[in-house]
C-alpha atoms as a PDB file:
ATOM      1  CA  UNK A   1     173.246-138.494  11.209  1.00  0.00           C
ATOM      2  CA  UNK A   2     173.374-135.215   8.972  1.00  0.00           C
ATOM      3  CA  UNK A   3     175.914-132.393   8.050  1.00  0.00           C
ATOM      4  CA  UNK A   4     174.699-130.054  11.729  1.00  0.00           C
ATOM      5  CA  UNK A   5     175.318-132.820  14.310  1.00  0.00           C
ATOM      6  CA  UNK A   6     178.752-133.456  12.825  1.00  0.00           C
ATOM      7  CA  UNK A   7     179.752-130.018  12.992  1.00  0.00           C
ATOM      8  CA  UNK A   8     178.497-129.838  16.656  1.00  0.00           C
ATOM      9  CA  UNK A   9     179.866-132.949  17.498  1.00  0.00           C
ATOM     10  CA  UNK A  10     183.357-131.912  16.353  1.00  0.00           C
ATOM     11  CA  UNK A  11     183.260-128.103  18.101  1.00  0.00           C
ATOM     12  CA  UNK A  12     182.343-130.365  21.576  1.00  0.00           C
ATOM     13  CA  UNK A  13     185.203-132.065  21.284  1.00  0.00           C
ATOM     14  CA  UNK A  14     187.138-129.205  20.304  1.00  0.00           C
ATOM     15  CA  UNK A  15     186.342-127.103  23.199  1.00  0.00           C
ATOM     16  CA  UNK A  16     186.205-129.890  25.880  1.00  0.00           C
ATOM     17  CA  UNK A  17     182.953-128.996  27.094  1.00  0.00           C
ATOM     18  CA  UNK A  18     179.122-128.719  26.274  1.00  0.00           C
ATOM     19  CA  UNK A  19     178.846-125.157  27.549  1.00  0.00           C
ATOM     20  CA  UNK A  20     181.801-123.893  25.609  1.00  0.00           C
ATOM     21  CA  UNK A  21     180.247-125.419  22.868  1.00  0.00           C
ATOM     22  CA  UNK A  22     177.145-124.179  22.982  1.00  0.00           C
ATOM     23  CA  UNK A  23     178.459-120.428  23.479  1.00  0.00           C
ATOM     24  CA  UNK A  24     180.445-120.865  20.030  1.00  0.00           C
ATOM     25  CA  UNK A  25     177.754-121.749  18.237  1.00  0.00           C
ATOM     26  CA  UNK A  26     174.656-120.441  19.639  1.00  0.00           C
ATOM     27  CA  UNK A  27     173.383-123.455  20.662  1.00  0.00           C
ATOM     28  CA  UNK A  28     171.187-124.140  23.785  1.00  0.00           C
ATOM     29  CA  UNK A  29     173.090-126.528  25.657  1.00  0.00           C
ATOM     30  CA  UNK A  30     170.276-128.788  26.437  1.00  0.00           C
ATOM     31  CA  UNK A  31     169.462-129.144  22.166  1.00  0.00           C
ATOM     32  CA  UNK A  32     173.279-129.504  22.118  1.00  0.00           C
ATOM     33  CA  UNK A  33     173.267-132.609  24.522  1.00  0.00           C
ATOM     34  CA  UNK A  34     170.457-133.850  22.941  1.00  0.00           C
ATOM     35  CA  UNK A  35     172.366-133.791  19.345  1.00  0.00           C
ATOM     36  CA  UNK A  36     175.120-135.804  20.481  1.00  0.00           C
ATOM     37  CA  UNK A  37     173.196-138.578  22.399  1.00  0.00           C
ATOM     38  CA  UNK A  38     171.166-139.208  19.552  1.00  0.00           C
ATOM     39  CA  UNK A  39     174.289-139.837  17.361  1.00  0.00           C
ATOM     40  CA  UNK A  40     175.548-142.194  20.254  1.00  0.00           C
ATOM     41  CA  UNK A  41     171.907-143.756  19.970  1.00  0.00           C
ATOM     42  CA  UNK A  42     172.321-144.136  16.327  1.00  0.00           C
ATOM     43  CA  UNK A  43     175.391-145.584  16.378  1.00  0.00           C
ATOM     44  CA  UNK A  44     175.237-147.504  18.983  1.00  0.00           C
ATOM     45  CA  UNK A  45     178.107-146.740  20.823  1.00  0.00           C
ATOM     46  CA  UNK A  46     179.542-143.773  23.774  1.00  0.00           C
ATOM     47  CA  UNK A  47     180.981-141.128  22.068  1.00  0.00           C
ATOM     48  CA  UNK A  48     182.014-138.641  24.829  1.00  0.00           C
ATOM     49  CA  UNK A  49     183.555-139.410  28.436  1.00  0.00           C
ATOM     50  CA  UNK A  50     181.683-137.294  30.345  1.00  0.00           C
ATOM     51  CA  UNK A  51     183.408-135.726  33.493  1.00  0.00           C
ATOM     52  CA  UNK A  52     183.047-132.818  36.008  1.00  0.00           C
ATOM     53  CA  UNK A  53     185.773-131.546  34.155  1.00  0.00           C
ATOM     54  CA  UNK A  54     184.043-131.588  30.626  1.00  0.00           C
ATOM     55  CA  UNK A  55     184.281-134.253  28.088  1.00  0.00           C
ATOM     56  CA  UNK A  56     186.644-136.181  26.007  1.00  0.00           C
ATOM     57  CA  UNK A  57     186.176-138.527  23.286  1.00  0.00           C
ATOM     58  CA  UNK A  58     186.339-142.115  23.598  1.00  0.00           C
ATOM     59  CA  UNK A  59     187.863-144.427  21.235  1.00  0.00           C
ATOM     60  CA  UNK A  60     185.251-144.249  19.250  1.00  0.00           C
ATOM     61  CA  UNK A  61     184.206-140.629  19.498  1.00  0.00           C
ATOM     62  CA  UNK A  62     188.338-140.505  17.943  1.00  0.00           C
ATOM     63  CA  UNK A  63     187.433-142.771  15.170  1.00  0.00           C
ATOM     64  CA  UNK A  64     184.118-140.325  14.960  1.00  0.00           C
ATOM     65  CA  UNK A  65     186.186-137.112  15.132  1.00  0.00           C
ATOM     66  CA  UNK A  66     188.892-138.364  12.462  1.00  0.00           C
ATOM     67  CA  UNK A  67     185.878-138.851   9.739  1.00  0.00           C
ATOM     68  CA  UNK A  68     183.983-135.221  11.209  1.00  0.00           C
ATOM     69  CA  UNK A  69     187.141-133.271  10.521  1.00  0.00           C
ATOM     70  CA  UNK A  70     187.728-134.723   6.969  1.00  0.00           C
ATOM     71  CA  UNK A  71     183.695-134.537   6.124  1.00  0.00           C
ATOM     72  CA  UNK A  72     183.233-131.158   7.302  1.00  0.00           C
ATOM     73  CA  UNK A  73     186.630-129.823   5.813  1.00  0.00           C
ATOM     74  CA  UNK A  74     185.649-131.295   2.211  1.00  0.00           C
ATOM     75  CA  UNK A  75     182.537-129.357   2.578  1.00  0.00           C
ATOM     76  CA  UNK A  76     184.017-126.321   3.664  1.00  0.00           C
ATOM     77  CA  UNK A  77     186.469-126.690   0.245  1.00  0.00           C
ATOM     78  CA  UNK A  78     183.016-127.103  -2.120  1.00  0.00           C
ATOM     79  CA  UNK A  79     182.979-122.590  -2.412  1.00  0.00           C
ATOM     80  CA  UNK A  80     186.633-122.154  -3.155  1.00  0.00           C
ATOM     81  CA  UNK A  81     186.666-125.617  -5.439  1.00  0.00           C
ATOM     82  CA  UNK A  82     183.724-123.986  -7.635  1.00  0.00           C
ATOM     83  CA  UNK A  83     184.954-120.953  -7.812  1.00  0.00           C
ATOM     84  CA  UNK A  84     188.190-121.925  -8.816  1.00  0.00           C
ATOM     85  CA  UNK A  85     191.635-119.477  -8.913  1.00  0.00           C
ATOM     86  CA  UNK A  86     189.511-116.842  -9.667  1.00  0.00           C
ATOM     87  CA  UNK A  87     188.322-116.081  -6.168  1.00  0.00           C
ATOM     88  CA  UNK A  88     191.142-114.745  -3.728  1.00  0.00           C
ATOM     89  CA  UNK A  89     192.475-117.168  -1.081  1.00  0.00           C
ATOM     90  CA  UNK A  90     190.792-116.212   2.183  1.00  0.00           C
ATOM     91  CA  UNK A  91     191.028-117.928   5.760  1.00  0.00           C
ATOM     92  CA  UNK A  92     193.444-119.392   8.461  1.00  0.00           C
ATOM     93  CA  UNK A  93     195.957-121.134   7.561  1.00  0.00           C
ATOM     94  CA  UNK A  94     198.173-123.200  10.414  1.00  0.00           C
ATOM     95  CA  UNK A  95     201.706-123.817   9.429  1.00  0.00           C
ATOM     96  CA  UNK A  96     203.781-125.715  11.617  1.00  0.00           C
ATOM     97  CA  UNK A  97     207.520-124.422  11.559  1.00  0.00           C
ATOM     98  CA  UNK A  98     211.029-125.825  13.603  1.00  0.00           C
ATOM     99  CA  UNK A  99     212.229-122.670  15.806  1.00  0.00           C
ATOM    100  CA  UNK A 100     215.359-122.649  13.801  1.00  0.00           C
ATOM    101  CA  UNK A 101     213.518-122.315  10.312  1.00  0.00           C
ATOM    102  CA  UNK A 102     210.610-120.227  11.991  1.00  0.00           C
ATOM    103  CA  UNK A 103     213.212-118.419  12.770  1.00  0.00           C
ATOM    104  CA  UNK A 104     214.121-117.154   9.246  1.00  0.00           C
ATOM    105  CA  UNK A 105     211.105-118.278   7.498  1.00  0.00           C
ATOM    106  CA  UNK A 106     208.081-116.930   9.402  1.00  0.00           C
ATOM    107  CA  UNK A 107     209.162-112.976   9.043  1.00  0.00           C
ATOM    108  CA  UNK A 108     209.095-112.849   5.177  1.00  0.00           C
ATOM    109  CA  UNK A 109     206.383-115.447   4.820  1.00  0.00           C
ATOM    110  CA  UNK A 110     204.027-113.170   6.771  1.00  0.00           C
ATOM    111  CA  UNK A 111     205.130-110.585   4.791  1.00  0.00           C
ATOM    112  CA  UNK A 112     204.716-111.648   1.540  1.00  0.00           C
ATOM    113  CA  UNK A 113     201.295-113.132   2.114  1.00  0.00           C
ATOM    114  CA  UNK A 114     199.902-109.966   3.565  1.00  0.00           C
ATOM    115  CA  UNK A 115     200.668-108.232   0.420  1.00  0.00           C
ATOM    116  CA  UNK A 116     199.823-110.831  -1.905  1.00  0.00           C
ATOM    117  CA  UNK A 117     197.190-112.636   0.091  1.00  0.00           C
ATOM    118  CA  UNK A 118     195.745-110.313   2.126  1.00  0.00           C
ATOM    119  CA  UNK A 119     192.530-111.938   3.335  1.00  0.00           C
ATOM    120  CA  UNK A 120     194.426-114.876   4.900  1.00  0.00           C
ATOM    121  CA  UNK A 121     195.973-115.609   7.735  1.00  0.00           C
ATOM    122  CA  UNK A 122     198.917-117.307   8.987  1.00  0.00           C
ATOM    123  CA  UNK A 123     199.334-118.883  12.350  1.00  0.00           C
ATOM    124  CA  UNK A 124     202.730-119.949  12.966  1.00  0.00           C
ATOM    125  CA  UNK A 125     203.074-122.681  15.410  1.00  0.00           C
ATOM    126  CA  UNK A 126     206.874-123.190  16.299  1.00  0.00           C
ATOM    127  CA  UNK A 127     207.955-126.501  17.697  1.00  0.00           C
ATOM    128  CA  UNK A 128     210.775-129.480  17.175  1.00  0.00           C
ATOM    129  CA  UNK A 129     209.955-131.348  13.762  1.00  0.00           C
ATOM    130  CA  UNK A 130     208.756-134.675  15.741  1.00  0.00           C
ATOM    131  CA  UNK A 131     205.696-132.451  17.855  1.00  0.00           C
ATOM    132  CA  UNK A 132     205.241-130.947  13.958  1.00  0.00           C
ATOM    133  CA  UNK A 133     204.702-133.675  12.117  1.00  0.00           C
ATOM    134  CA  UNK A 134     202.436-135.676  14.610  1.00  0.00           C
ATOM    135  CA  UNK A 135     200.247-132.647  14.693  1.00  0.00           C
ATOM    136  CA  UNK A 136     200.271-132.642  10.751  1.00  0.00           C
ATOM    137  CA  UNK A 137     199.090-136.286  10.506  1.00  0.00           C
ATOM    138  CA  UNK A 138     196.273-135.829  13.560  1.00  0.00           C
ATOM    139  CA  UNK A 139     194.967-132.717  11.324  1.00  0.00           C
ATOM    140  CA  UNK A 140     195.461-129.859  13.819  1.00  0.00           C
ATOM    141  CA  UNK A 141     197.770-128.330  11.076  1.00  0.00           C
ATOM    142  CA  UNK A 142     197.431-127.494   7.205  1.00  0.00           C
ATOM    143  CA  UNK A 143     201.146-127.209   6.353  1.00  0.00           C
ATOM    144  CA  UNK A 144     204.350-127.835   7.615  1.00  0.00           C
ATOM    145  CA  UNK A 145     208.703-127.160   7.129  1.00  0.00           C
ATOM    146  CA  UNK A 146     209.712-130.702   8.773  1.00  0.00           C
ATOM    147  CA  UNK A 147     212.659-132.613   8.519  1.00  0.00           C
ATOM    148  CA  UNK A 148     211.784-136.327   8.618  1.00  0.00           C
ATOM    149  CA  UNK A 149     209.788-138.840   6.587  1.00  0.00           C
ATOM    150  CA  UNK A 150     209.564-141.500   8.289  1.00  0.00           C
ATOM    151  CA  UNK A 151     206.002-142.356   8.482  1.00  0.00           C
ATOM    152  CA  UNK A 152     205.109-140.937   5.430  1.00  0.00           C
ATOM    153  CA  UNK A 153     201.795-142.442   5.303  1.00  0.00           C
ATOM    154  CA  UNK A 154     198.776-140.222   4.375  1.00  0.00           C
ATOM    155  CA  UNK A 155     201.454-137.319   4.082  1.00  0.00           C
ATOM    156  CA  UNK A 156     202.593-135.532   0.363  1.00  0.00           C
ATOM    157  CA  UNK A 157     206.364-134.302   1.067  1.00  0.00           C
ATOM    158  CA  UNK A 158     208.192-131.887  -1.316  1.00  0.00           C
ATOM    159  CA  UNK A 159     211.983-131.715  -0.305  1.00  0.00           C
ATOM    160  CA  UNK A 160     213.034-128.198  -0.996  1.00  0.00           C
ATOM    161  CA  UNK A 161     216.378-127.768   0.392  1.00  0.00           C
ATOM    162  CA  UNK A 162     219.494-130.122   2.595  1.00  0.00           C
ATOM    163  CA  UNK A 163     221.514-127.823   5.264  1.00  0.00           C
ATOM    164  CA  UNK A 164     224.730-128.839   6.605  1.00  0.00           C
ATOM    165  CA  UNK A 165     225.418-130.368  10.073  1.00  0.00           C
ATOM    166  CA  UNK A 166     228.643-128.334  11.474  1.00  0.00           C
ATOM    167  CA  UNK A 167     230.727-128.536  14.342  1.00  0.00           C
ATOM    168  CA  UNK A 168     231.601-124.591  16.449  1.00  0.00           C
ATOM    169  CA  UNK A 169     232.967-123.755  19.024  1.00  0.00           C
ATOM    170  CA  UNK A 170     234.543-120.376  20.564  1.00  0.00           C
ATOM    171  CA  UNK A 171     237.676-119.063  18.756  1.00  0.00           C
ATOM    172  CA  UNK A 172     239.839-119.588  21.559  1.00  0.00           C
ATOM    173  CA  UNK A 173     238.367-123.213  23.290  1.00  0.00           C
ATOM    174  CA  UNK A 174     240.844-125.798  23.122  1.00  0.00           C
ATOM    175  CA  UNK A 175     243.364-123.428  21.841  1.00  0.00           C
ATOM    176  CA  UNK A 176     243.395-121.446  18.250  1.00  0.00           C
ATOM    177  CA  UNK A 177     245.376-124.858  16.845  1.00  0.00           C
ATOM    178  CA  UNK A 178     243.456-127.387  18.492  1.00  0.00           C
ATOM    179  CA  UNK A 179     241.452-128.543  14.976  1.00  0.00           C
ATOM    180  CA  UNK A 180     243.604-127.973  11.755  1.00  0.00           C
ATOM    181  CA  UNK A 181     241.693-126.951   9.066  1.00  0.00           C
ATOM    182  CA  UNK A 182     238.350-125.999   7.697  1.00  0.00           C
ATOM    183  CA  UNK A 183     236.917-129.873   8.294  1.00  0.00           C
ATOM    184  CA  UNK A 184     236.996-132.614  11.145  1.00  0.00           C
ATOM    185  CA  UNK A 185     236.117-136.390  10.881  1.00  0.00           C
ATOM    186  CA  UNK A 186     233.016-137.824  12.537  1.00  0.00           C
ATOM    187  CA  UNK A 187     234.980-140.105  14.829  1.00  0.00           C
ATOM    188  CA  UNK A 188     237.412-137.087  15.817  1.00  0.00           C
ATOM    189  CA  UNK A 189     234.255-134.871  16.614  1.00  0.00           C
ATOM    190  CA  UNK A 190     232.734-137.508  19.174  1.00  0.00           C
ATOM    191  CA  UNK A 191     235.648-137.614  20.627  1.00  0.00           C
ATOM    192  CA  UNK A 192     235.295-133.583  21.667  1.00  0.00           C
ATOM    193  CA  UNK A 193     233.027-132.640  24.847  1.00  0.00           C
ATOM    194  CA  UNK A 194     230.197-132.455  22.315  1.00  0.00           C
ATOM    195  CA  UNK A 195     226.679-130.123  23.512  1.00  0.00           C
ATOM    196  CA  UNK A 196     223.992-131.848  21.548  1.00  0.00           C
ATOM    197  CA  UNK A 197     219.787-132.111  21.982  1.00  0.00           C
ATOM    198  CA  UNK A 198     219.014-135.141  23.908  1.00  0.00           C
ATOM    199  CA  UNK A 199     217.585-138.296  22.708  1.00  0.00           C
ATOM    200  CA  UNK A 200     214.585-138.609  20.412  1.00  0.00           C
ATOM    201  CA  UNK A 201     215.448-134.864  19.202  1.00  0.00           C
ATOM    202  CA  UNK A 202     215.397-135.647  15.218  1.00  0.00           C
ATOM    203  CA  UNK A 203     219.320-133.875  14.845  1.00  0.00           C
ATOM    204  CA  UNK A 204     220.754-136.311  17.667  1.00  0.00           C
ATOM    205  CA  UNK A 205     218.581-139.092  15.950  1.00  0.00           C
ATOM    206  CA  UNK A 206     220.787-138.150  12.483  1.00  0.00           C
ATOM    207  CA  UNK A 207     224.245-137.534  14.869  1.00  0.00           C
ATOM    208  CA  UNK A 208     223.389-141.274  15.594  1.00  0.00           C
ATOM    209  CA  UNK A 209     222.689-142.349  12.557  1.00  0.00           C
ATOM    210  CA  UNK A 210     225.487-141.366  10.967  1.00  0.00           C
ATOM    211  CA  UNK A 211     227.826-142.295  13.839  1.00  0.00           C
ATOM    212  CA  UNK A 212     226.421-145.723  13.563  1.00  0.00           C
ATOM    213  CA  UNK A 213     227.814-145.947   9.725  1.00  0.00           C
ATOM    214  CA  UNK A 214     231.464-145.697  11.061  1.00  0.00           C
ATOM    215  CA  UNK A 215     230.744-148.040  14.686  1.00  0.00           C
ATOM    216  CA  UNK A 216     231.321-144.857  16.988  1.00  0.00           C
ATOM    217  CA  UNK A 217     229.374-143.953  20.186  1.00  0.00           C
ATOM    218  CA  UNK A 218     228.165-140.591  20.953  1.00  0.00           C
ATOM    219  CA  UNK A 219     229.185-139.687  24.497  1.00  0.00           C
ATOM    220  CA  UNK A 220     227.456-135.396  24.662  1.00  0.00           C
ATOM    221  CA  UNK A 221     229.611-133.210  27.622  1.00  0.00           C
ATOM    222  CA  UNK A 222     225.998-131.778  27.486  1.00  0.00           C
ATOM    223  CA  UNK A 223     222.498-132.591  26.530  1.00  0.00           C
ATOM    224  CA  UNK A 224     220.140-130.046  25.899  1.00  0.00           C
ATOM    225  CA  UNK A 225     217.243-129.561  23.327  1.00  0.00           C
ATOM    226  CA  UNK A 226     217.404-125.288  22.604  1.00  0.00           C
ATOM    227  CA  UNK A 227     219.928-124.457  19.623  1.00  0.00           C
ATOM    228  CA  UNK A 228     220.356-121.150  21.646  1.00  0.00           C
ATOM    229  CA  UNK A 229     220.982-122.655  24.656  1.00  0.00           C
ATOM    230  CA  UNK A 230     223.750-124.984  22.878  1.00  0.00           C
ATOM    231  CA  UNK A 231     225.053-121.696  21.349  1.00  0.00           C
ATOM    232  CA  UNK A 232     225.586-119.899  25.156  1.00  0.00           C
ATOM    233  CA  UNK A 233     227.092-122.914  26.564  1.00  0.00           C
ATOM    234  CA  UNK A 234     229.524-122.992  23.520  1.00  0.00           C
ATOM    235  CA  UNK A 235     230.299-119.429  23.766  1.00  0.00           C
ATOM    236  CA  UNK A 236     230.707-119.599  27.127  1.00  0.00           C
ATOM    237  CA  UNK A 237     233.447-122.540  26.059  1.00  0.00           C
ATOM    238  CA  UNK A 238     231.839-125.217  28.139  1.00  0.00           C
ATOM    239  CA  UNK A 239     232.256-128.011  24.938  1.00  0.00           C
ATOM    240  CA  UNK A 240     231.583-128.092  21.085  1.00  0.00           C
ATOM    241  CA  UNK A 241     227.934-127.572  19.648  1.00  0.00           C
ATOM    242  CA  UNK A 242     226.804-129.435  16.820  1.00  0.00           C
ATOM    243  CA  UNK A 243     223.820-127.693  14.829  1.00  0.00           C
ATOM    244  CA  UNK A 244     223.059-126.818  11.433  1.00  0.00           C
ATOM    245  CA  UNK A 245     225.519-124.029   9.877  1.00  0.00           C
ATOM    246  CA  UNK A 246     222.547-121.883   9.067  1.00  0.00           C
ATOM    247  CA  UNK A 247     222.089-121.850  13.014  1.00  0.00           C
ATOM    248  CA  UNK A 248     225.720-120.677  13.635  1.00  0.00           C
ATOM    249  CA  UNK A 249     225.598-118.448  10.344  1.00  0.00           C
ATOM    250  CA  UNK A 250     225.575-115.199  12.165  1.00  0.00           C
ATOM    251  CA  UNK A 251     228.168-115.846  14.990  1.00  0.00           C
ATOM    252  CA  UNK A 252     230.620-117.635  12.117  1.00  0.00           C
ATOM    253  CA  UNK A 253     230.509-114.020  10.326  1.00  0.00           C
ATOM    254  CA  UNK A 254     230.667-111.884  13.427  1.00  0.00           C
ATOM    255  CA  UNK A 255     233.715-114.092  14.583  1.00  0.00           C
ATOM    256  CA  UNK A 256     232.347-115.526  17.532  1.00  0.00           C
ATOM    257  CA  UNK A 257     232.233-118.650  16.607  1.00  0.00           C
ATOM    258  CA  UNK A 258     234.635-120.936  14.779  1.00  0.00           C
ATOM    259  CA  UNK A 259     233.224-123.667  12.171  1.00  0.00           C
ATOM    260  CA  UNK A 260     233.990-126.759  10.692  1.00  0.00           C
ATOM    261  CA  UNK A 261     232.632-129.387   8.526  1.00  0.00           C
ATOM    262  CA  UNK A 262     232.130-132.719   9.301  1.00  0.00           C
ATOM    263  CA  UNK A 263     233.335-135.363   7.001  1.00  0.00           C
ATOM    264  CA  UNK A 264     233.306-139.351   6.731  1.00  0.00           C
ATOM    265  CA  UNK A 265     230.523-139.009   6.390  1.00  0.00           C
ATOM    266  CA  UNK A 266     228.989-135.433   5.997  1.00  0.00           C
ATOM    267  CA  UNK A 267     225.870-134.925   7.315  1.00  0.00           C
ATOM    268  CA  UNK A 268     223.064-133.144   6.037  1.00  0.00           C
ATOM    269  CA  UNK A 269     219.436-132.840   7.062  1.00  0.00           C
ATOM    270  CA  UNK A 270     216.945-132.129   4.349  1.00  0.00           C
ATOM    271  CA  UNK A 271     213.882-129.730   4.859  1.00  0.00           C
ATOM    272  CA  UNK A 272     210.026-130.968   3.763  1.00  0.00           C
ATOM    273  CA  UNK A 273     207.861-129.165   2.387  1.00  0.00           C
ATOM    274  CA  UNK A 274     204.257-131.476   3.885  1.00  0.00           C
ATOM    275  CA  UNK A 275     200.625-131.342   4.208  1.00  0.00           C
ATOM    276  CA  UNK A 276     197.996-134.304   4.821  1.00  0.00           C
ATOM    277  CA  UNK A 277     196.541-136.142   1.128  1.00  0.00           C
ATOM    278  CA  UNK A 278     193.987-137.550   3.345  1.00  0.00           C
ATOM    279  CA  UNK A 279     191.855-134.179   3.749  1.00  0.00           C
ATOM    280  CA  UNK A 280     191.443-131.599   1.181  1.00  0.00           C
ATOM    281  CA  UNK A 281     193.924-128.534   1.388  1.00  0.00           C
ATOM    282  CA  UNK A 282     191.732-125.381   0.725  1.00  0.00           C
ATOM    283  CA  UNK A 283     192.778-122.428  -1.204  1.00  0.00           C
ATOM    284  CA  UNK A 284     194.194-120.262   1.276  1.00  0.00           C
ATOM    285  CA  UNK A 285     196.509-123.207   2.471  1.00  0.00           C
ATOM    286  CA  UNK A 286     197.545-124.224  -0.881  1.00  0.00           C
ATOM    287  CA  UNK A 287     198.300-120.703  -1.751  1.00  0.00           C
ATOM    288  CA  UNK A 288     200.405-120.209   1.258  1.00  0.00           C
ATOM    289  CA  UNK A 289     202.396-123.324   0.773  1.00  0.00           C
ATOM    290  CA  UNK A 290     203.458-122.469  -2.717  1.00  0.00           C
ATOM    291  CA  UNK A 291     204.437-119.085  -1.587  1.00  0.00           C
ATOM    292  CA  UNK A 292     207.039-120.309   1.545  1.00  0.00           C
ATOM    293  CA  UNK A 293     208.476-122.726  -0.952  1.00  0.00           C
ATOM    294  CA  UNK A 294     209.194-119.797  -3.220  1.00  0.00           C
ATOM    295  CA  UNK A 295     210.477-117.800  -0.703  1.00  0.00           C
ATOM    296  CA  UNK A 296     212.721-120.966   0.954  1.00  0.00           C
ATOM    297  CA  UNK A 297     214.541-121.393  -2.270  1.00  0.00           C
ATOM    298  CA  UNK A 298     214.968-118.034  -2.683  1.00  0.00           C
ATOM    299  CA  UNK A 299     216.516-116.936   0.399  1.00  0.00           C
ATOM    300  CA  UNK A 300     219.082-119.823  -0.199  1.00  0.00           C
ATOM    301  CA  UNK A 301     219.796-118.422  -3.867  1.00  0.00           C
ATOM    302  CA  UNK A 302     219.998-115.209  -2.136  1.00  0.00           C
ATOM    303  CA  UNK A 303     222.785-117.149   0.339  1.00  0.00           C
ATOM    304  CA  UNK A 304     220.621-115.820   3.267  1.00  0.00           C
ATOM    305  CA  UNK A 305     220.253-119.222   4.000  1.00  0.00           C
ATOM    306  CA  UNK A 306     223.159-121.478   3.493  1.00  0.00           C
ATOM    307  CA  UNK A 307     221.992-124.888   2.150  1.00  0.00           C
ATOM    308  CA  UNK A 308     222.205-126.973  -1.477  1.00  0.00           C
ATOM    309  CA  UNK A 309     218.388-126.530  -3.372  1.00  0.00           C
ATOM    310  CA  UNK A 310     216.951-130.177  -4.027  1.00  0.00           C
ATOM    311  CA  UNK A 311     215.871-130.786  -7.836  1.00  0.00           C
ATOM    312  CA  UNK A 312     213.058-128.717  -9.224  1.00  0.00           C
ATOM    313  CA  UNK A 313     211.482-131.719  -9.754  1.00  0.00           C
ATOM    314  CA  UNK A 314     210.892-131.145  -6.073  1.00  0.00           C
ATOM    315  CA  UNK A 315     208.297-128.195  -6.378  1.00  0.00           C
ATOM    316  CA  UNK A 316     204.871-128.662  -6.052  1.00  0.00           C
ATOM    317  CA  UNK A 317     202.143-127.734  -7.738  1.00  0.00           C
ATOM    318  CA  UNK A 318     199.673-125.746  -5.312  1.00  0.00           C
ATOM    319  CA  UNK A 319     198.296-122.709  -6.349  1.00  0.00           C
ATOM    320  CA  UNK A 320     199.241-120.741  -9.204  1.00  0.00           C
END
């Protein structure tokens, strides 16, 4: 087995078929087949399930695949590793991003890097922090803004900043007196017809959590998984949303929303910087990951993003 029938090995598997394959890297299909049933002779085992519909790998065309991608990506690195700093970043980079930091984050990110950066390229792939970080450990992304640890294996997390968890409503729902005050307790918030993602979304995962600390159930008016979907139904005063205040940051200013912490216990949810230690993370990744942390704690010293910065001890150390 050698370097080539890796790499054409892995871009089968990628494209789900032979011919596609072979048109990406002008191959002859036949020479392509050929390739991957000697590794399978080799090794003794059936790599691909082979359909009418194209192929797949089997369990052990995975295992395969897993090794390919981390082979072939250190060997990609050797160029930029030799030539050091002194050789501009250059390539695709894939950054994973939740809609609701996407959603302030990806703008001046792409910015930035085409000024500072400008033979690389970002692709922004916006989705909730669980799809994120499963992508992030199966190596279809370089970097990632997540929000939970909890596998942390084969993962390097830098926690940059913690937003706050807030309760809103409509001005007038419940009447202007119905909550006194700037704050509410936990247990008096679960009491309210509550519009909160459904379960397994990691914010109703930390509503639980924390509701679990003081023995209270969570009983949601509403389910539903879009922050702006919560936001209509709460302006349209069908119940209270719960999101972070960043989320509600705009409509709290403009007026159309009305805010209030959440206390015994406040809850916060803290925001990763991540990217795989199992493969090497090339230049152009590295130097895109040190700029969005840059950029995240600025915009929050700027108080364009209201949240508390987590200890500079906290940075990391990717590209200077």
């Amino acid at each position: 087995m050698d370097m080539r029938q890796l790499r054409y090995f892995a871009q089968v598997v990628e494209s789900g078929s032979f011919s596609k394959a072979a048109t990406h890297l002008h191959v002859a299909q036949p020479a392509l087949s050929q390739h991957v049933r000697h590794m399978e002779e080799e090794l003794g085992v059936s790599l691909l399930h082979r359909g009418t519909h194209g192929v797949s790998p089997t369990e052990a065309g995975d295992r395969l695949m897993r090794h390919a991608k981390r082979i072939l990506a250190e060997f990609a690195e050797i160029p930029d590793s030799v030539r050091g700093e002194a050789v501009a970043p250059r390539g695709e980079v894939r950054f994973g991003l939740p809609g609701t930091v996407s959603e302030i984050l990806a703008a001046p990110l792409i910015e930035a890097a085409r000024e500072r950066y400008p033979e690389v390229r970002i692709r922004v792939v916006e989705a909730m922090s669980g799809y994120i970080f499963d992508w992030l450990k199966r190596g279809d992304l370089d970097l990632a803004m997540i929000y939970s640890t909890s596998d942390p294996r084969g993962l390097a997390f830098h926690h940059g900043l913690s937003e706050e968890i807030c309760l809103f409503a409509k001005p007038s729902f419940g009447g202007e007196d119905d909550i006194k005050g700037a704050a509410i307790r936990l247990k008096d918030a679960v009491a309210l017809p509550l519009l909160v993602p459904g379960s397994g979304h990691g914010l109703r995962e930390l509503l639980e959590d924390a509701a679990l600390t003081i023995r209270v159930p969570i009983v949601p008016a509403v389910e539903i998984d879009s922050y702006s979907q919560i936001k209509k139904l709460a302006q349209r005063g069908l119940g209270y949303g719960i999101l972070p205040r960043m989320a509600v940051q705009r409509e709290e200013e403009a007026g159309t929303f009305r805010v209030w912490r959440i206390e015994e216990p406040k809850i916060t949810r803290k925001v990763y910087l991540a990217y795989s230690t199992e493969r090497p993370l090339l230049n152009a990744p590295r130097a895109i990951g040190q700029l969005a942390w840059d950029i995240l704690r600025q915009m929050v010293r700027d108080a364009v993003w209201t949240a508390e910065l987590s200890e500079e001890s906290q940075r990391p150390n990717l590209f200077s």
